[in-house]
C-alpha atoms as a PDB file:
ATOM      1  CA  UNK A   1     -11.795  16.893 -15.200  1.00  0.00           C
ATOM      2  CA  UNK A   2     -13.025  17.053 -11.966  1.00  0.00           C
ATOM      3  CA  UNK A   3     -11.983  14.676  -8.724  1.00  0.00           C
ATOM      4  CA  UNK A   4     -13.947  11.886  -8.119  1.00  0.00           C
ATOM      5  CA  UNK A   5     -11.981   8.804  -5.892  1.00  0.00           C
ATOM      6  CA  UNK A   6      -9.718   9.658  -2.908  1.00  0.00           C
ATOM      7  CA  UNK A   7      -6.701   6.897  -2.364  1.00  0.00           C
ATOM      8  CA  UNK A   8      -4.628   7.640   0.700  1.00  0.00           C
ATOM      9  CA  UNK A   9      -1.473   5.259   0.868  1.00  0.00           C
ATOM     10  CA  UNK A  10       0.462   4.455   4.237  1.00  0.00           C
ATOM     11  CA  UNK A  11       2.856   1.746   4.308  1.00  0.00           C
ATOM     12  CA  UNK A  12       4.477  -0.813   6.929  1.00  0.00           C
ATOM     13  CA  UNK A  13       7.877  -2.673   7.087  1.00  0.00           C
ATOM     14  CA  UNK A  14      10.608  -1.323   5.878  1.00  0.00           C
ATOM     15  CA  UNK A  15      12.584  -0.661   2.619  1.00  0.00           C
ATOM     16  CA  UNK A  16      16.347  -1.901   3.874  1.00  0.00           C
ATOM     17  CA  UNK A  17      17.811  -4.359   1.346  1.00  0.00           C
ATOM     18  CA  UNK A  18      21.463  -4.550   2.519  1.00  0.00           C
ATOM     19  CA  UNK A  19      20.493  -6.918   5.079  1.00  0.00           C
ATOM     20  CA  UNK A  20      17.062  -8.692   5.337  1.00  0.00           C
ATOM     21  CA  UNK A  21      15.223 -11.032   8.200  1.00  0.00           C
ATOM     22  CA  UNK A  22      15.318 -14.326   8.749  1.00  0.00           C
ATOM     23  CA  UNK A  23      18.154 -14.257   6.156  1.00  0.00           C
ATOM     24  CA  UNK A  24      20.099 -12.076   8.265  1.00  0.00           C
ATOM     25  CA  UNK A  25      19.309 -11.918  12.329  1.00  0.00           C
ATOM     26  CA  UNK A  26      19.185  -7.817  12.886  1.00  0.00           C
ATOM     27  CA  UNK A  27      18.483  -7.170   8.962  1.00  0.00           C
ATOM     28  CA  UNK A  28      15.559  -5.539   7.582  1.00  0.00           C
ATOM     29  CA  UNK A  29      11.676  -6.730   7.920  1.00  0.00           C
ATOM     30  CA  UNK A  30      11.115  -9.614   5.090  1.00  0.00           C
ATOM     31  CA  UNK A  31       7.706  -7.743   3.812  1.00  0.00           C
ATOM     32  CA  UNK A  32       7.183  -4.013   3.013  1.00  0.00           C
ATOM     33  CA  UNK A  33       3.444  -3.462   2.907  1.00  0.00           C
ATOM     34  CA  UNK A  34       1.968  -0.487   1.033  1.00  0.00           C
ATOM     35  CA  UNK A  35      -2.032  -0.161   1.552  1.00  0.00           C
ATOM     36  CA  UNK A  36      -4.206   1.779  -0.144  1.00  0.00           C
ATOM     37  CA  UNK A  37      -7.615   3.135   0.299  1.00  0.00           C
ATOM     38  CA  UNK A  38     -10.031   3.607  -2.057  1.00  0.00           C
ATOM     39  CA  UNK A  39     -13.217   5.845  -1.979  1.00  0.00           C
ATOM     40  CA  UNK A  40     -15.665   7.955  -3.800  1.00  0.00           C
ATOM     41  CA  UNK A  41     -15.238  11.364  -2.618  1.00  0.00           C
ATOM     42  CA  UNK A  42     -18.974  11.996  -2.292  1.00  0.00           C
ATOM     43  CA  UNK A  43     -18.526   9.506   0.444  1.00  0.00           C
ATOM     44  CA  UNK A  44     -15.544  10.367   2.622  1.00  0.00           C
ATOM     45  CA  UNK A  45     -17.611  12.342   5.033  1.00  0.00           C
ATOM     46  CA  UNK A  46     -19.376   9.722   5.848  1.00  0.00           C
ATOM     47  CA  UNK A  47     -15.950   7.593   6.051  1.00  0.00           C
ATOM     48  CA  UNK A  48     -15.035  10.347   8.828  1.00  0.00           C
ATOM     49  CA  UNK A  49     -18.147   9.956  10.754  1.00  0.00           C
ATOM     50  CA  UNK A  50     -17.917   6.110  10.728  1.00  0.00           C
ATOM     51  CA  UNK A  51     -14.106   6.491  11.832  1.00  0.00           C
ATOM     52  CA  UNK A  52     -14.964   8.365  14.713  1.00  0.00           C
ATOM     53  CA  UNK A  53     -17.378   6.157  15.778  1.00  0.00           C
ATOM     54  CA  UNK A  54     -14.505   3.370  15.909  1.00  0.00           C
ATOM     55  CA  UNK A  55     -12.167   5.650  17.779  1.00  0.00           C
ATOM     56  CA  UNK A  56     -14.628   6.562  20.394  1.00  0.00           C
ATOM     57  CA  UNK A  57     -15.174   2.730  20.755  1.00  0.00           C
ATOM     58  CA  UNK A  58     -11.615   2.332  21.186  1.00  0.00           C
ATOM     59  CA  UNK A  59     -11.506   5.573  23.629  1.00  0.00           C
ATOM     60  CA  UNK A  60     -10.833   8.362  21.770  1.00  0.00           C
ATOM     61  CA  UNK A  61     -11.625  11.715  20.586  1.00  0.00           C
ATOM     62  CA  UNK A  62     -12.618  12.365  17.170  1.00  0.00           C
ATOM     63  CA  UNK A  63      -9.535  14.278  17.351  1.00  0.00           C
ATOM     64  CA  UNK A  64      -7.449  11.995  18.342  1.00  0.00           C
ATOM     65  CA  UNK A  65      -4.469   9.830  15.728  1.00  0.00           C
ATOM     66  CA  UNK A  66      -5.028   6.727  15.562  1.00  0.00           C
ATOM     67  CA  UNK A  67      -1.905   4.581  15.480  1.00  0.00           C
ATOM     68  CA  UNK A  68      -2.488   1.035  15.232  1.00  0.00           C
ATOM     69  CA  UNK A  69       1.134   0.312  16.472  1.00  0.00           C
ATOM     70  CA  UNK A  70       0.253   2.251  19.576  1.00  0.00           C
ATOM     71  CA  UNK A  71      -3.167   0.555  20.315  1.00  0.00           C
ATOM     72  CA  UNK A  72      -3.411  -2.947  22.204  1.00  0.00           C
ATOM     73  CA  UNK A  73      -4.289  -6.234  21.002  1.00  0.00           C
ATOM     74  CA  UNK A  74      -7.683  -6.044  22.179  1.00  0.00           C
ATOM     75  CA  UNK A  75      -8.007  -2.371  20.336  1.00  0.00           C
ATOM     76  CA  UNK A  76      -6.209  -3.827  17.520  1.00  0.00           C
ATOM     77  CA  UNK A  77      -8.851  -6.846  17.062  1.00  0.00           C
ATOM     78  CA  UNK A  78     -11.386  -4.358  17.592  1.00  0.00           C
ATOM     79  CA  UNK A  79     -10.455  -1.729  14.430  1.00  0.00           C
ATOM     80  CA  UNK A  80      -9.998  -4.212  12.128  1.00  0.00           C
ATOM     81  CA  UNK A  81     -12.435  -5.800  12.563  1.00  0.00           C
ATOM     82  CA  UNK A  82     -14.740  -2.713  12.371  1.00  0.00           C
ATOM     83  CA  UNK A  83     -12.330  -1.212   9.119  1.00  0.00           C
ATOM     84  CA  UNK A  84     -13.809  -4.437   7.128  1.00  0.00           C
ATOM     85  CA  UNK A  85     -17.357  -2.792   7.767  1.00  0.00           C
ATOM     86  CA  UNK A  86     -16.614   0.196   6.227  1.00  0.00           C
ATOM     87  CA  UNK A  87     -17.432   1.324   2.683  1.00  0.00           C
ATOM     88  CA  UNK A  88     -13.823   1.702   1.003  1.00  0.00           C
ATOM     89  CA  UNK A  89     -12.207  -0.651  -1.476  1.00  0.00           C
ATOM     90  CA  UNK A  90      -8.492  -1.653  -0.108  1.00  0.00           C
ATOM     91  CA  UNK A  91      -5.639  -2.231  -2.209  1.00  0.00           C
ATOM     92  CA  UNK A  92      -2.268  -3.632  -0.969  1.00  0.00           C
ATOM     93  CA  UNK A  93       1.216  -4.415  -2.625  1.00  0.00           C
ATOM     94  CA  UNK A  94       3.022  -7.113  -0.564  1.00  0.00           C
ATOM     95  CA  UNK A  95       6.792  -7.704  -1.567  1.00  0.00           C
ATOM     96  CA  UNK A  96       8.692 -10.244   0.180  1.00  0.00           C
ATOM     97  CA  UNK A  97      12.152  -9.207  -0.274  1.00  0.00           C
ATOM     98  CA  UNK A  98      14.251 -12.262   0.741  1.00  0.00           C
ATOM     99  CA  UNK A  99      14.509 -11.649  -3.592  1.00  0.00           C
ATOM    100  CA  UNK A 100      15.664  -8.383  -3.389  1.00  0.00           C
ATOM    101  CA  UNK A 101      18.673  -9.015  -0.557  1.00  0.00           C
ATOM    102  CA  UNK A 102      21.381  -6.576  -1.546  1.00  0.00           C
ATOM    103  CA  UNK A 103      19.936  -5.726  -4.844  1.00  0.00           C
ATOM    104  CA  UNK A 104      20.922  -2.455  -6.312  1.00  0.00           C
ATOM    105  CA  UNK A 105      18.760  -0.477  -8.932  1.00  0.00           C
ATOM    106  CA  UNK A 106      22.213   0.777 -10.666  1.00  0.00           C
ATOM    107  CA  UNK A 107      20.283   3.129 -13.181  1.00  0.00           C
ATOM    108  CA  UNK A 108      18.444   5.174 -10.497  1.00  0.00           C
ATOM    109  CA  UNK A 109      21.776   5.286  -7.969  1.00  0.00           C
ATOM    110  CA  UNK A 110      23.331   7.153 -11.448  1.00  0.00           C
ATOM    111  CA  UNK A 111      21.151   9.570 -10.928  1.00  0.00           C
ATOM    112  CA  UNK A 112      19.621  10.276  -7.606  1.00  0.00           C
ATOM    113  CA  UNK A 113      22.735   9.189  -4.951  1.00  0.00           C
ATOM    114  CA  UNK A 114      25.139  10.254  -2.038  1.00  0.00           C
ATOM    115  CA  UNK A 115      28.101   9.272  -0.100  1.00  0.00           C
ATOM    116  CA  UNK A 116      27.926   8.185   3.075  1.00  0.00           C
ATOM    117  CA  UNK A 117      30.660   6.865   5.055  1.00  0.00           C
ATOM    118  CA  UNK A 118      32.467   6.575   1.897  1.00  0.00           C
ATOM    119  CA  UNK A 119      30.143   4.529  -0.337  1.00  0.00           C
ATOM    120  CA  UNK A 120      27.742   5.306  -2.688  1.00  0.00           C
ATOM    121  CA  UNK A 121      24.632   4.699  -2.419  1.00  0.00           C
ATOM    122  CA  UNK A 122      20.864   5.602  -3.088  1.00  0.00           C
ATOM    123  CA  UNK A 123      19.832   9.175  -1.956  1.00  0.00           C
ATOM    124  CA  UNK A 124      16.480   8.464  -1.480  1.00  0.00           C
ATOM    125  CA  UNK A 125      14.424   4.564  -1.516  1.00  0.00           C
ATOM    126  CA  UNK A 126      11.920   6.414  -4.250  1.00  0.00           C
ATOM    127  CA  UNK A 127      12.691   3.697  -6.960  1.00  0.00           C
ATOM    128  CA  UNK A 128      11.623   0.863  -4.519  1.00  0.00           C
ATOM    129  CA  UNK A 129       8.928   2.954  -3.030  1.00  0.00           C
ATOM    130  CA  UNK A 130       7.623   3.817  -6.732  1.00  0.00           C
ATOM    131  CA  UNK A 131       7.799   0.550  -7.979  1.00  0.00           C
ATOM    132  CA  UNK A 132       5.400  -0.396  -5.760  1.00  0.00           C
ATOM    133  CA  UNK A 133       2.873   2.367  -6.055  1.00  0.00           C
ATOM    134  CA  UNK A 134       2.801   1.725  -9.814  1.00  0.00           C
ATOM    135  CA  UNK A 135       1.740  -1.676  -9.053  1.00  0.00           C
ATOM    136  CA  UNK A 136      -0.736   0.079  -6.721  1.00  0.00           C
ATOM    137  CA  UNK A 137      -1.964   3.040  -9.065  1.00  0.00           C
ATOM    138  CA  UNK A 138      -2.595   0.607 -12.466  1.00  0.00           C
ATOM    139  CA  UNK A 139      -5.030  -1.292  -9.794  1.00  0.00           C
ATOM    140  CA  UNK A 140      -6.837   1.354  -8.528  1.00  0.00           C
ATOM    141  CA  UNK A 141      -7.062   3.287 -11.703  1.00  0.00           C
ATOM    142  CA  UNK A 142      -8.737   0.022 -13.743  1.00  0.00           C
ATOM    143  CA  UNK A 143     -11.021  -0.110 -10.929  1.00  0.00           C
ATOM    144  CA  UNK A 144     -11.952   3.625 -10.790  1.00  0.00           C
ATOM    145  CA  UNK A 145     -11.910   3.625 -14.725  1.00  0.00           C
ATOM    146  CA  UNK A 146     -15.255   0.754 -13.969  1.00  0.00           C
ATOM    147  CA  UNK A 147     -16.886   2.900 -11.840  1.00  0.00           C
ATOM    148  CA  UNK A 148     -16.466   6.638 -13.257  1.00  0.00           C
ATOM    149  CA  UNK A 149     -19.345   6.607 -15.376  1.00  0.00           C
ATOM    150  CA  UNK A 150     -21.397   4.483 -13.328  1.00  0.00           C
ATOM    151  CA  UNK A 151     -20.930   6.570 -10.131  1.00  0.00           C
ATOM    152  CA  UNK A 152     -20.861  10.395 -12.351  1.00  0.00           C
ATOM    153  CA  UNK A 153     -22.101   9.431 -15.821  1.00  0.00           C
ATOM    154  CA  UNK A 154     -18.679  11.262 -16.690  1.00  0.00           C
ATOM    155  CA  UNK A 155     -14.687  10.687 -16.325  1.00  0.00           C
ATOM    156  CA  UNK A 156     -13.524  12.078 -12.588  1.00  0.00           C
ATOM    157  CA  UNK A 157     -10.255  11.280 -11.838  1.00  0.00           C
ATOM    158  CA  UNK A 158      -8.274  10.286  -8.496  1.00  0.00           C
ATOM    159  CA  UNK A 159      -6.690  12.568  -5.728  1.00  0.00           C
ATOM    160  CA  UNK A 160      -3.463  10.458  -5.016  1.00  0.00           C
ATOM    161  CA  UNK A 161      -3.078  11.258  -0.419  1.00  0.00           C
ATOM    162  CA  UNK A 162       0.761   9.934   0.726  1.00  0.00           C
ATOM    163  CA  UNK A 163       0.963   9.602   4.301  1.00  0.00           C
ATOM    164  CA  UNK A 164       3.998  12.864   4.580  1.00  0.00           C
ATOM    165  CA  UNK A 165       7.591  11.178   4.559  1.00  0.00           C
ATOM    166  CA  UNK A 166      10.238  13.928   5.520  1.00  0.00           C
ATOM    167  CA  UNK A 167      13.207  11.992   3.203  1.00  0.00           C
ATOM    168  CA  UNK A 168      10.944  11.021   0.811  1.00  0.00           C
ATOM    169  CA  UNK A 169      10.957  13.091  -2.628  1.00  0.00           C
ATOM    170  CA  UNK A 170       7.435  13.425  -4.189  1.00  0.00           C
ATOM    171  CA  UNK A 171       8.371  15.794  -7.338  1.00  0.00           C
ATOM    172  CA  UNK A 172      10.446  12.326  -7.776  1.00  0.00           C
ATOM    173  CA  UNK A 173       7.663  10.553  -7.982  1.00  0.00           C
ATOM    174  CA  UNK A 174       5.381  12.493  -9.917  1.00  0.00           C
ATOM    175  CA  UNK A 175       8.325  12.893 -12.915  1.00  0.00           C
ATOM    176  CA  UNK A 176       8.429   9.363 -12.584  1.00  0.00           C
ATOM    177  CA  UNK A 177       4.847   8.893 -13.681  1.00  0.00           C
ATOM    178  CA  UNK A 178       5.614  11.260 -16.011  1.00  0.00           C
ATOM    179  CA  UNK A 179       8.077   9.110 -17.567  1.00  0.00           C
ATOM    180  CA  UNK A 180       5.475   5.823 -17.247  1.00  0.00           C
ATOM    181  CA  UNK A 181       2.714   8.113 -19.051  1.00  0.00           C
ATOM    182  CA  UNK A 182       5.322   8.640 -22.135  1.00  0.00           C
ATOM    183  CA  UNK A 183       6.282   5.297 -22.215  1.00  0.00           C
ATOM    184  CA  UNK A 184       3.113   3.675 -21.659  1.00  0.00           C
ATOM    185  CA  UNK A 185       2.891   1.475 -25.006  1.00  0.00           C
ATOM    186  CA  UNK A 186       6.150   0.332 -24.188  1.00  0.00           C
ATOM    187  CA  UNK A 187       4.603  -2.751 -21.731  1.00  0.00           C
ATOM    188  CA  UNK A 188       7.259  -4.919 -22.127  1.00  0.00           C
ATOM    189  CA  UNK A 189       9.952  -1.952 -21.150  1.00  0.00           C
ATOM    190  CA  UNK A 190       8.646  -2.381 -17.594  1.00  0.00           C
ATOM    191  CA  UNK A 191       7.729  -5.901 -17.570  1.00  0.00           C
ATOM    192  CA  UNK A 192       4.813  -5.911 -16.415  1.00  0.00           C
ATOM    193  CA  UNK A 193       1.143  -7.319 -17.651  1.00  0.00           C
ATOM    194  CA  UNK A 194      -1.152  -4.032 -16.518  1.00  0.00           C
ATOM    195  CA  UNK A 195      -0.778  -0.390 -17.495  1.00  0.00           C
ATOM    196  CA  UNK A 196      -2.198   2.352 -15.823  1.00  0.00           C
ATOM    197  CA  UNK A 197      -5.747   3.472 -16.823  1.00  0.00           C
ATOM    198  CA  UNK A 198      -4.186   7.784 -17.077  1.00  0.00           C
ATOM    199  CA  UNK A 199      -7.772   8.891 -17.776  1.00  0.00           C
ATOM    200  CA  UNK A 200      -9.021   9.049 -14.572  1.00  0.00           C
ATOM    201  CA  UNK A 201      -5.124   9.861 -13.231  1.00  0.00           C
ATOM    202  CA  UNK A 202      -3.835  13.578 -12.908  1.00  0.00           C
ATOM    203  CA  UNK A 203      -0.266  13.566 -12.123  1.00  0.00           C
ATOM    204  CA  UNK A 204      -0.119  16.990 -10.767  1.00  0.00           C
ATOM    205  CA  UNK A 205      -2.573  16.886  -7.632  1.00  0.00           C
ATOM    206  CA  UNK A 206      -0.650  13.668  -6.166  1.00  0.00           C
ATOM    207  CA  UNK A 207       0.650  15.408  -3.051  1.00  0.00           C
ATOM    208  CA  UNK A 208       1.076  14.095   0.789  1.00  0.00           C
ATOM    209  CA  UNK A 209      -0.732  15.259   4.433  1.00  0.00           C
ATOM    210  CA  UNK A 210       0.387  14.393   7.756  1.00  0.00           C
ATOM    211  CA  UNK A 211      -1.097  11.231   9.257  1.00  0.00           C
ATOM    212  CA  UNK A 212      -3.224  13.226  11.803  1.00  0.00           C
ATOM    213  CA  UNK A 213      -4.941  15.457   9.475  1.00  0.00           C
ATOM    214  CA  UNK A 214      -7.094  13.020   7.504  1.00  0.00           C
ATOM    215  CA  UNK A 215      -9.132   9.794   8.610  1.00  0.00           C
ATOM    216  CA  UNK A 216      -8.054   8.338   5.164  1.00  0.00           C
ATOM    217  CA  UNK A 217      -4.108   7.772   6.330  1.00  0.00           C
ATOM    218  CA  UNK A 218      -5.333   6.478   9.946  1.00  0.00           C
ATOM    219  CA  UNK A 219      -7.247   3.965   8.042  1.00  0.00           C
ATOM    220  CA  UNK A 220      -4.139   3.129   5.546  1.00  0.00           C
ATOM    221  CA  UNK A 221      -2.024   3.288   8.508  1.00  0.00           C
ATOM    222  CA  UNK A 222      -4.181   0.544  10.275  1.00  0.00           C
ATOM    223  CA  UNK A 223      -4.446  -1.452   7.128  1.00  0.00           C
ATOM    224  CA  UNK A 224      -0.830  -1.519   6.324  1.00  0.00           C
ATOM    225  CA  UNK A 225      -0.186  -2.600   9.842  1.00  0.00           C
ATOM    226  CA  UNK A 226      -2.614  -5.349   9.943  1.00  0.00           C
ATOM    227  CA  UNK A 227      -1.390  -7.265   6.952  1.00  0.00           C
ATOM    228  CA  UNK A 228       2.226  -6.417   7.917  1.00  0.00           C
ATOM    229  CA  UNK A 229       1.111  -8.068  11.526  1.00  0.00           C
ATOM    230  CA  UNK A 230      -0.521 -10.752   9.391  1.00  0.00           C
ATOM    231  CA  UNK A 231       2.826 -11.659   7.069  1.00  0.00           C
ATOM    232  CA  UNK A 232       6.231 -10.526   8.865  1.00  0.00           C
ATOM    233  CA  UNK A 233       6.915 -12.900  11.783  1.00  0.00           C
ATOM    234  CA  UNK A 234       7.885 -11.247  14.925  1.00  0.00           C
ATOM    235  CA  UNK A 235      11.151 -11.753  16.894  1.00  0.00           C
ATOM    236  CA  UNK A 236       9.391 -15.321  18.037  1.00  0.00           C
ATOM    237  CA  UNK A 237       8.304 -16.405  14.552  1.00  0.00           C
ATOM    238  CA  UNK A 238       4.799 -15.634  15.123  1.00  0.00           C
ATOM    239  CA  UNK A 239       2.668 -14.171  12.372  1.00  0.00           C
ATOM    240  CA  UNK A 240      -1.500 -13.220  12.899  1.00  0.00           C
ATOM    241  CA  UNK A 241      -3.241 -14.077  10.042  1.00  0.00           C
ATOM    242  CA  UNK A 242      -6.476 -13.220  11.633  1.00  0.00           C
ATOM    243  CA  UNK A 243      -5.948  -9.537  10.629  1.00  0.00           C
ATOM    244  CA  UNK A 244      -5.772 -10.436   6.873  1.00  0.00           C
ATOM    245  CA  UNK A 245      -8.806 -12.934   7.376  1.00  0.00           C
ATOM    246  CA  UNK A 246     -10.664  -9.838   8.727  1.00  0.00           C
ATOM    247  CA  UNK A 247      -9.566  -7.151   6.028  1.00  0.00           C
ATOM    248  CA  UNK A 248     -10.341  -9.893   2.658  1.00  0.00           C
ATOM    249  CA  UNK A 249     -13.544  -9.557   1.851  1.00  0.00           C
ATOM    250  CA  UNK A 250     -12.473  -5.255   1.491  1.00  0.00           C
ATOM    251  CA  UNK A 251     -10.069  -6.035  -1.147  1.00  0.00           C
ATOM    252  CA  UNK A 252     -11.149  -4.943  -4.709  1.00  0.00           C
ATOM    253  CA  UNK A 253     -11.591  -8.199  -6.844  1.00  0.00           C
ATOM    254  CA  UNK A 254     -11.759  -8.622 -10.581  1.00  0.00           C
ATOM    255  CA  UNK A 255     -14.302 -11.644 -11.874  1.00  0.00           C
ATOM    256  CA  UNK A 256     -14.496 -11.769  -7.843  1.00  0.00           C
ATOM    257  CA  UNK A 257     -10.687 -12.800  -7.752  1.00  0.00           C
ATOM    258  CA  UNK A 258      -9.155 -10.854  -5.188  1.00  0.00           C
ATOM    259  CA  UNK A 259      -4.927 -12.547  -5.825  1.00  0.00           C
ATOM    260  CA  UNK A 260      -2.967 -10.347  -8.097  1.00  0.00           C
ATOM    261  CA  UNK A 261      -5.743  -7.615  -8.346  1.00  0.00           C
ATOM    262  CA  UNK A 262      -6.794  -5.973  -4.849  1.00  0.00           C
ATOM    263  CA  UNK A 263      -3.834  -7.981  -3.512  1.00  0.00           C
ATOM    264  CA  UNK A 264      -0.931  -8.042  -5.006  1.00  0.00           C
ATOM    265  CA  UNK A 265       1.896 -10.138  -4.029  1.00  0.00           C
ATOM    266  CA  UNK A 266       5.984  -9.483  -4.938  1.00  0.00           C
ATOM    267  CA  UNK A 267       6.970 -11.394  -6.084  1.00  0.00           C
ATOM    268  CA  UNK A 268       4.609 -13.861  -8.299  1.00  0.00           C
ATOM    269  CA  UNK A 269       5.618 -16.898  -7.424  1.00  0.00           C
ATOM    270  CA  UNK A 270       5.606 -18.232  -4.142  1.00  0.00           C
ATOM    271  CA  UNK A 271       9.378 -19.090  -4.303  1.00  0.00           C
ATOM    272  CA  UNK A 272      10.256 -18.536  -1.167  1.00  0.00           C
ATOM    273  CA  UNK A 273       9.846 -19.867   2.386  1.00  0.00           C
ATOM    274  CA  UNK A 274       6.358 -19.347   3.828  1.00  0.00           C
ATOM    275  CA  UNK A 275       5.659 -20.682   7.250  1.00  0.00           C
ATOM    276  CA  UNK A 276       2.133 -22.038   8.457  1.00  0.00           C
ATOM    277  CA  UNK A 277       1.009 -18.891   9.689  1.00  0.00           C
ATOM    278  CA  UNK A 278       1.912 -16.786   6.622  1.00  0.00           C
ATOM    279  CA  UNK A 279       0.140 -19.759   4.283  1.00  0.00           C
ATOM    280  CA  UNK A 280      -3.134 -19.080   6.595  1.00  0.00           C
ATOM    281  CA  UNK A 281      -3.137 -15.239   6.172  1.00  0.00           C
ATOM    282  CA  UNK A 282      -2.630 -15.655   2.578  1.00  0.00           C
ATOM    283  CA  UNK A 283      -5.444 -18.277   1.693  1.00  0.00           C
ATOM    284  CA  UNK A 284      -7.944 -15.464   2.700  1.00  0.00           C
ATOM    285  CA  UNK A 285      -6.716 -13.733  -0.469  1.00  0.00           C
ATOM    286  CA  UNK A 286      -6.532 -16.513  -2.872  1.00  0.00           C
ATOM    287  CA  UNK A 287      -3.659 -18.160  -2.458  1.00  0.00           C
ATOM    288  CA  UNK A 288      -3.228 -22.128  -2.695  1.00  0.00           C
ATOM    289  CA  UNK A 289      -0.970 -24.387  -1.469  1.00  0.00           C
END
């Protein structure tokens, strides 16, 4: 089976549970964002010409990284808005983890944990992290699943591209879709309403590449960023829901509903505190209140 769909992933926030804003005043960022994008591989050298368009509008070389955390709020404005031009379908898992203050996966610390300081605890963040690209992968494998055919008139699968982590483990992760591949029929195991689509998905060529070396992860990067910018209120409670308003109409959509598909938020129901700014950034992707 040959490749067909590039995805490169990049996230934003952070994973810290042990102590989590507003709930706690120096804990961890309420959201962790992981973005997605989504192309045709036919198509991604035209992605890097369009890219480098952008950056030399923003003052750069084609050679230069982008980092939208390093750009200002005028450049900011400016590659968003140009990112929701581009051809690429964007996927995003959003968790809100006021739910998840101080939880513990206790099954994964068994196996995959270290002391430090004298406690135990996780080695690694790859059962949080994973969690969340599963969420990501069944999305952007029912939606490359659609196309296949249409776009090859055969089954081509999808090159999985992680923005490089030094501390993160990826033979973790691929064993772990190992284990979701076995235990696929097993839906209510994981508790969850989607599965996976594994016939456009080859486990072994998931694999990583620094930030600078493809256009893909400046994109994610930006992406990530954006909605992060649009959801986690800074240090003065201030949120910009403008950069989600830009990005929505990039989301995939199923039966043109973009909530829970291209944009899925952790968790499901909006029990939690949401602020007015937060409630504006998430009406652009379907959400009522």
């Amino acid at each position: 089976m040959r490749e067909g769909f590039l995805l490169f992933i990049d996230e934003a926030g952070d994973e810290g549970l042990k102590q989590v804003r507003p709930l706690d005043e120096n804990g961890a960022s309420e959201y962790f964002i992981l973005a997605g994008v989504l192309i045709r591989t036919a198509r991604y050298a035209e992605l890097v010409q369009s890219f480098n368009v952008i950056k030399h509008r923003l003052g750069l070389a084609p050679t230069d990284t982008v980092h939208f955390r390093d750009l200002t709020s005028e450049q900011k404005t400016l590659v968003v808005s140009e990112i929701s031009k581009l051809k690429i379908g964007l996927v995003a898992i959003v968790s809100n983890k006021r739910n998840m203050l101080r939880y513990r996966n206790t099954r994964c610390e068994a196996k995959v944990s270290e002391i430090v300081r004298g406690h135990l605890q996780p080695k690694k963040y790859n059962w949080f992290y994973n969690n969340l690209f599963k969420y990501m992968l069944e999305r952007a494998s029912e939606e490359c699943a659609k196309w296949t055919h249409l776009a090859y008139s055969e089954t081509r699968f999808i090159k999985v591209i992680f923005s490089h982590r030094k501390e993160f483990s990826y033979p973790q992760t691929k064993a772990y879709l190992y284990k979701l591949k076995i235990e696929k029929r097993d839906s209510s195991y994981f508790n969850n309403k989607r599965q996976i689509d594994w016939s456009v998905v080859d486990i072994p060529s998931v694999g990583s590449s620094k930030h600078q070396n493809e256009v893909g992860l400046q994109i994610a990067d930006c992406v990530a960023s954006a909605i992060f910018r649009s959801l986690d209120e800074n240090w003065f409670g201030k949120a910009e829901p403008r950069f989600l308003e830009a990005l929505a109409p990039r989301f995939i959509s199923l039966d043109k509903t973009v909530r829970d598909y291209g944009f899925k938020l952790l968790p499901d129901q909006l029990n939690f505190p949401v602020s007015k700014d937060q409630k504006a950034a998430l009406r652009h992707v379907g959400y009522i209140f």
